[in-house]
Protein backbone atom coordinates (compact mmCIF):
# COMPACT_ATOMS: atom_id res chain seq x y z
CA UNK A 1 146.54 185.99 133.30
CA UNK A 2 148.83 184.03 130.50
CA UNK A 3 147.93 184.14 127.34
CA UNK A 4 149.97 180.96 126.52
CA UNK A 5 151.48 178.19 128.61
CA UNK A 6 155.22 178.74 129.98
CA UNK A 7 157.80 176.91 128.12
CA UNK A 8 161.13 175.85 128.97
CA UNK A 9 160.45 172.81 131.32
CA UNK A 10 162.10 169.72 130.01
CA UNK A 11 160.75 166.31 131.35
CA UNK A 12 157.38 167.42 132.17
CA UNK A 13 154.41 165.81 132.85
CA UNK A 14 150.57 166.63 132.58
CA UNK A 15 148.44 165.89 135.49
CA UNK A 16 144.14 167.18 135.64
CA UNK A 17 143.33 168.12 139.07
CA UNK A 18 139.74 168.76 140.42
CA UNK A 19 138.62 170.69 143.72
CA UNK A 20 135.02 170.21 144.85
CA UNK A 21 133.67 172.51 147.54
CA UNK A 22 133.11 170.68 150.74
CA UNK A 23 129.70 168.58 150.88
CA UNK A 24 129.32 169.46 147.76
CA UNK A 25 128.49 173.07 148.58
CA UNK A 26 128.63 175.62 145.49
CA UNK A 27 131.89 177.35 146.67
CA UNK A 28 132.26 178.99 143.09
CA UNK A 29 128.82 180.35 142.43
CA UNK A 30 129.37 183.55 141.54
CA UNK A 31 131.12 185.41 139.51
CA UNK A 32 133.96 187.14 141.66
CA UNK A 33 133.86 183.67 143.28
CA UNK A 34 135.09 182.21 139.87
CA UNK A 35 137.24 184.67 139.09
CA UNK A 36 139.28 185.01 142.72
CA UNK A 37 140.04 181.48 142.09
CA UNK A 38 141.47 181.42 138.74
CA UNK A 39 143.55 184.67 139.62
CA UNK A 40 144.66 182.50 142.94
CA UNK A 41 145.78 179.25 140.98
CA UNK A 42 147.81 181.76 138.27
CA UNK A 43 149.23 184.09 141.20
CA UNK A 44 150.98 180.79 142.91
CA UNK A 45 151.97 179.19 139.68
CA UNK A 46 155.83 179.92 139.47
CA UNK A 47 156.31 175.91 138.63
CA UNK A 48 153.24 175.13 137.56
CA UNK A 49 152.16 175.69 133.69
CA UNK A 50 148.33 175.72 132.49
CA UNK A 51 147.09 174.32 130.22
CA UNK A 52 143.44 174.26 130.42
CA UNK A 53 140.92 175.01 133.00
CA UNK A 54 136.85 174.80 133.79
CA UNK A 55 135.35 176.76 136.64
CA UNK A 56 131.81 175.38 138.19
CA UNK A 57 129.46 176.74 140.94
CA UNK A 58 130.96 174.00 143.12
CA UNK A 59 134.04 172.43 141.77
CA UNK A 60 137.15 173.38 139.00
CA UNK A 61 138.80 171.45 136.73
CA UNK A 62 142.61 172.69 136.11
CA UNK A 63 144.76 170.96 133.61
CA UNK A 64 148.40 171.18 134.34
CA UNK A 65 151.96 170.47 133.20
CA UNK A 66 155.04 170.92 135.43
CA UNK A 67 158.72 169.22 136.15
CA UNK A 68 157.96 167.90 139.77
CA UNK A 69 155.01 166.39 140.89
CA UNK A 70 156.25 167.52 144.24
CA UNK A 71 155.28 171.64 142.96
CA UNK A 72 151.17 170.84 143.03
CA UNK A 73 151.56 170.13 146.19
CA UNK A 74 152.49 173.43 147.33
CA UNK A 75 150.85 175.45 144.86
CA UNK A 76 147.47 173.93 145.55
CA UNK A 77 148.13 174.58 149.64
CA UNK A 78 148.78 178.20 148.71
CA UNK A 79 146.20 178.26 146.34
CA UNK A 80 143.17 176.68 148.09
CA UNK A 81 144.31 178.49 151.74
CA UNK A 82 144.00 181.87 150.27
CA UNK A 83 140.77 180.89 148.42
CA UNK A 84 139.24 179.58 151.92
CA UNK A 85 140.44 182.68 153.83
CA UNK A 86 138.63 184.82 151.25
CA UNK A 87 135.62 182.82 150.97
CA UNK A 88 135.15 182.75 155.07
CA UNK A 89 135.75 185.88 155.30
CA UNK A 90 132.73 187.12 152.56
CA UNK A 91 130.10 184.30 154.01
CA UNK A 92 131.14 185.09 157.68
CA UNK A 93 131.99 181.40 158.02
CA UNK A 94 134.57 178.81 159.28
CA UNK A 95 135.90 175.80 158.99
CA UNK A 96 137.07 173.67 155.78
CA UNK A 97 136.03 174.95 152.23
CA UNK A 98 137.16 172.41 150.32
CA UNK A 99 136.11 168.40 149.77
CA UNK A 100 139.28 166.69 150.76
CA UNK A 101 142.45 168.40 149.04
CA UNK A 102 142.27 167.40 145.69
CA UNK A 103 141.83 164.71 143.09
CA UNK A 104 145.13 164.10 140.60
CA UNK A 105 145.17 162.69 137.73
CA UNK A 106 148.38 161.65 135.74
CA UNK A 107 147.95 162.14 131.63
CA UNK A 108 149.05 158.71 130.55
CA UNK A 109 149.72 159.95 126.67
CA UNK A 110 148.59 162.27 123.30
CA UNK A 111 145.15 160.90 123.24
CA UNK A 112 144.47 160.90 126.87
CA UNK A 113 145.59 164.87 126.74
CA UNK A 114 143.54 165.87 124.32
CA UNK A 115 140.72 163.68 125.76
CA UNK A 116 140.88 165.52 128.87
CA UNK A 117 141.52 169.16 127.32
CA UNK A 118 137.77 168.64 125.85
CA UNK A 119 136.59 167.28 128.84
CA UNK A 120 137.81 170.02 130.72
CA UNK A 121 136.33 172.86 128.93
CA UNK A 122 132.93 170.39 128.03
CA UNK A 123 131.72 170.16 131.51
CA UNK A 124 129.76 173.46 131.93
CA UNK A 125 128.12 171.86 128.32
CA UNK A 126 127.34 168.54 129.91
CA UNK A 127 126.07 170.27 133.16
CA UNK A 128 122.91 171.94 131.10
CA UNK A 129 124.48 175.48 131.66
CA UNK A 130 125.62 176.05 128.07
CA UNK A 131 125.26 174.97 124.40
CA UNK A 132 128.52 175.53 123.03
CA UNK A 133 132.23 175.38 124.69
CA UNK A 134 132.61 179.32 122.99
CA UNK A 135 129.43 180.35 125.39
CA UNK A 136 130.63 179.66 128.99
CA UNK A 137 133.22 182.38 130.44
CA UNK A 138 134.60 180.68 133.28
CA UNK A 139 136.63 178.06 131.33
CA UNK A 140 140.70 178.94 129.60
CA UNK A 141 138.17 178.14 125.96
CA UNK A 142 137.33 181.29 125.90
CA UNK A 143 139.72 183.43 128.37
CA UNK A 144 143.19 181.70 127.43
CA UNK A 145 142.12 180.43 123.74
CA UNK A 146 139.76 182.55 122.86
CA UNK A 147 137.41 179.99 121.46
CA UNK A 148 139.47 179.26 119.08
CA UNK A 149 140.48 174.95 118.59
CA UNK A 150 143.34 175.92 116.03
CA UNK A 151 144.90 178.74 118.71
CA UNK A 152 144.40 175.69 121.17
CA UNK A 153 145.90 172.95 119.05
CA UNK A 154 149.09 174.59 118.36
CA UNK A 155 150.05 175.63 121.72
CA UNK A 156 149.29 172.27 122.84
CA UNK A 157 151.15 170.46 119.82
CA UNK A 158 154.41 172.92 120.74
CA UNK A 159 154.96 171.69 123.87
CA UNK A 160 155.20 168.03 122.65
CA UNK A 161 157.13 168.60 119.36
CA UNK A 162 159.96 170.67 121.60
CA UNK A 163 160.09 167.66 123.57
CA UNK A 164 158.97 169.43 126.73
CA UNK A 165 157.13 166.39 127.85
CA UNK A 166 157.42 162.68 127.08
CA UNK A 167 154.33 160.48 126.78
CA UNK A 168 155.12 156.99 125.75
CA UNK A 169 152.37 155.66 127.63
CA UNK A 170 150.32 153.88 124.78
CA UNK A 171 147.88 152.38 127.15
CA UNK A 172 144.21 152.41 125.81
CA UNK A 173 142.90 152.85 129.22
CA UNK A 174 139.76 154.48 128.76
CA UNK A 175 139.75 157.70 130.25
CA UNK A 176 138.53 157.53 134.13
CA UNK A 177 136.25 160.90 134.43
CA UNK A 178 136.59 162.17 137.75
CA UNK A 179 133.44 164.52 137.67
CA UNK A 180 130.49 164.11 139.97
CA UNK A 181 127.85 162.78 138.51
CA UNK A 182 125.05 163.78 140.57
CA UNK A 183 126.03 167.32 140.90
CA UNK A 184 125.93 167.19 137.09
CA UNK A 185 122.34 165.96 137.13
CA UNK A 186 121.06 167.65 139.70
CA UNK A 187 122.09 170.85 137.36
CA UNK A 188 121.03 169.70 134.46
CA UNK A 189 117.59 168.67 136.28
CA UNK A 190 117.41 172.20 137.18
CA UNK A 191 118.25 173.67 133.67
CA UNK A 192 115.93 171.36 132.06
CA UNK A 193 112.49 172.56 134.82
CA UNK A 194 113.57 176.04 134.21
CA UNK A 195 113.38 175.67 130.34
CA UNK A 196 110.33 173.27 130.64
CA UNK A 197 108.66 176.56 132.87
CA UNK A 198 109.50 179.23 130.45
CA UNK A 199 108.16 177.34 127.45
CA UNK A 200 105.16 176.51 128.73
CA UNK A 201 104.45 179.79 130.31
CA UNK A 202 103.44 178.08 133.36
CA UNK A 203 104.48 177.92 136.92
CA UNK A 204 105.81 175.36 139.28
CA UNK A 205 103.23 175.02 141.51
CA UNK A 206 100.50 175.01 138.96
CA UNK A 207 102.63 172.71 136.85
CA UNK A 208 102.36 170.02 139.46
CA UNK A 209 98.43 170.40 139.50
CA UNK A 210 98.50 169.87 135.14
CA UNK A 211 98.85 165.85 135.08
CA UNK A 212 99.83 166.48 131.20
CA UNK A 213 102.38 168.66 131.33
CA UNK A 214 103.82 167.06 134.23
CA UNK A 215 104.15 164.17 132.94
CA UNK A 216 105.54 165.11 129.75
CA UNK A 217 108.24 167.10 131.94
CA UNK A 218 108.86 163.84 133.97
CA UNK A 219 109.24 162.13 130.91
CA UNK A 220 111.56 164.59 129.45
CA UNK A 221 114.23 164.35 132.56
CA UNK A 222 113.85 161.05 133.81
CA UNK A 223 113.74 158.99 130.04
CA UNK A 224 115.70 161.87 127.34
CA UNK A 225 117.94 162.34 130.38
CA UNK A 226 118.11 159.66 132.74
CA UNK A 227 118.14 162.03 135.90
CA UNK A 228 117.38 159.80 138.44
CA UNK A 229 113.66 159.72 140.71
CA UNK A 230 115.70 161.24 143.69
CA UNK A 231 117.09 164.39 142.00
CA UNK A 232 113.86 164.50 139.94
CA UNK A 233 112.36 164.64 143.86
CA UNK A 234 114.32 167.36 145.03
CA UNK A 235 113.86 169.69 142.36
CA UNK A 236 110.26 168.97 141.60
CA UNK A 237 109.19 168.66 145.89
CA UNK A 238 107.37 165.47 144.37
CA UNK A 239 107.77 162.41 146.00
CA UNK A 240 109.33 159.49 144.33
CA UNK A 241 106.42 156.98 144.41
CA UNK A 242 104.20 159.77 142.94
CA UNK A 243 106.74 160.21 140.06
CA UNK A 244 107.18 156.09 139.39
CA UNK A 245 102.86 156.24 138.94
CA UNK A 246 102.80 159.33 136.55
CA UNK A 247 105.43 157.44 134.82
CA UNK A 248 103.61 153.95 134.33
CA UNK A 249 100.52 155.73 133.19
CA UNK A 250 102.51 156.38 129.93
């Protein structure tokens, strides 16, 4: 894997691409599951540069630079038909892997890059997984930068002072997140009850018979979080109108 994005390609442009897994299905969650698809996207990457990228249990965030739009669109066939070959094959499955083909997202200037660069490699932090950027693997933080913002910075600042890409866009547009939000949540939901069960020292299914700690759980995801009745539903096996009366007694 590069240690540094390739240089040498004048008139450039950034684009952030995301792959989900197809309804929604955790098509990354494992380790070698992660790591076949990173080595995939840097195996068919002969005109397509790096610059930062996120891996999740069921969708990736890459961050890209390259001289023709035109090269994504043949790296990510190559890339995403070897990953779905692979990932039949080890679930003795078929049919489509991934959601779509892909989202793409055109950088539209020096704030909106490094905007997205933190975005990027802040997801598995939103998500609940992680406190820090420097404690999640899966992401080019760590494995390309080594958790290091200065090592980042620099390589990222090279690029535009040798004038291998132009962005004159000045636009203020605020930056349109192309995560999804419930599978966010619904992680984060997760995170929060497994937390909520190992301080207490309690288990689920007694947990739901303890109105106090229940509701002070409840309280915790659906108020300090805003997770929403219907994930809080899922996770819990509690139904919604049960939740909305353990929530006006408090």
């Amino acid at each position: 894997m590069p240690r540094t994005p390739r240089k040498n390609m004048k008139d450039s442009s950034f684009f952030h691409i995301m792959v989900q897994g197809i309804n929604k299905e955790q098509i990354f969650n494992t380790k070698d599951n992660k790591t076949k698809y990173c080595d995939l996207i840097y195996k068919n990457n002969k005109e397509i540069n790096i610059i930062a990228y996120c891996m999740m249990d069921n969708h990736a965030h890459i961050l890209i630079y390259t001289k023709d739009i035109l090269n994504i669109k043949e790296w990510m066939k190559k890339t995403n038909t070897s990953y779905a070959r692979y990932y039949n094959s080890k679930n003795n499955r078929v049919g489509y892997v991934f959601r779509d083909r892909y989202k793409l997202q055109n950088i539209k200037n020096i704030e909106h890059l490094y905007l997205c660069i933190r975005y990027i490699h802040n997801n598995p932090v939103k998500a609940g997984i992680c406190k820090e950027m420097r404690d999640y693997s899966f992401s080019s933080y760590v494995s390309i930068y080594n958790a290091n913002l200065a090592e980042l910075n620099i390589a990222v600042e090279e690029i535009i002072k040798e004038g291998l890409i132009e962005l004159h866009d000045k636009s203020t547009d605020e930056f349109e997140l192309i995560e999804d939000k419930t599978i966010n949540k619904d992680t984060l939901c997760q995170n929060i009850i497994k937390e909520f069960l190992i301080n207490t020292n309690i288990a689920l299914k007694e947990l739901k018979s303890t109105k106090e700690l229940l509701v002070k759980l409840i309280k915790k995801l659906k108020i300090e979080n805003n997770i929403s009745y219907r994930i809080i539903e899922k996770n819990l096996e509690i139904n919604r109108e049960k939740l909305r009366k353990l929530m006006k007694g408090i």
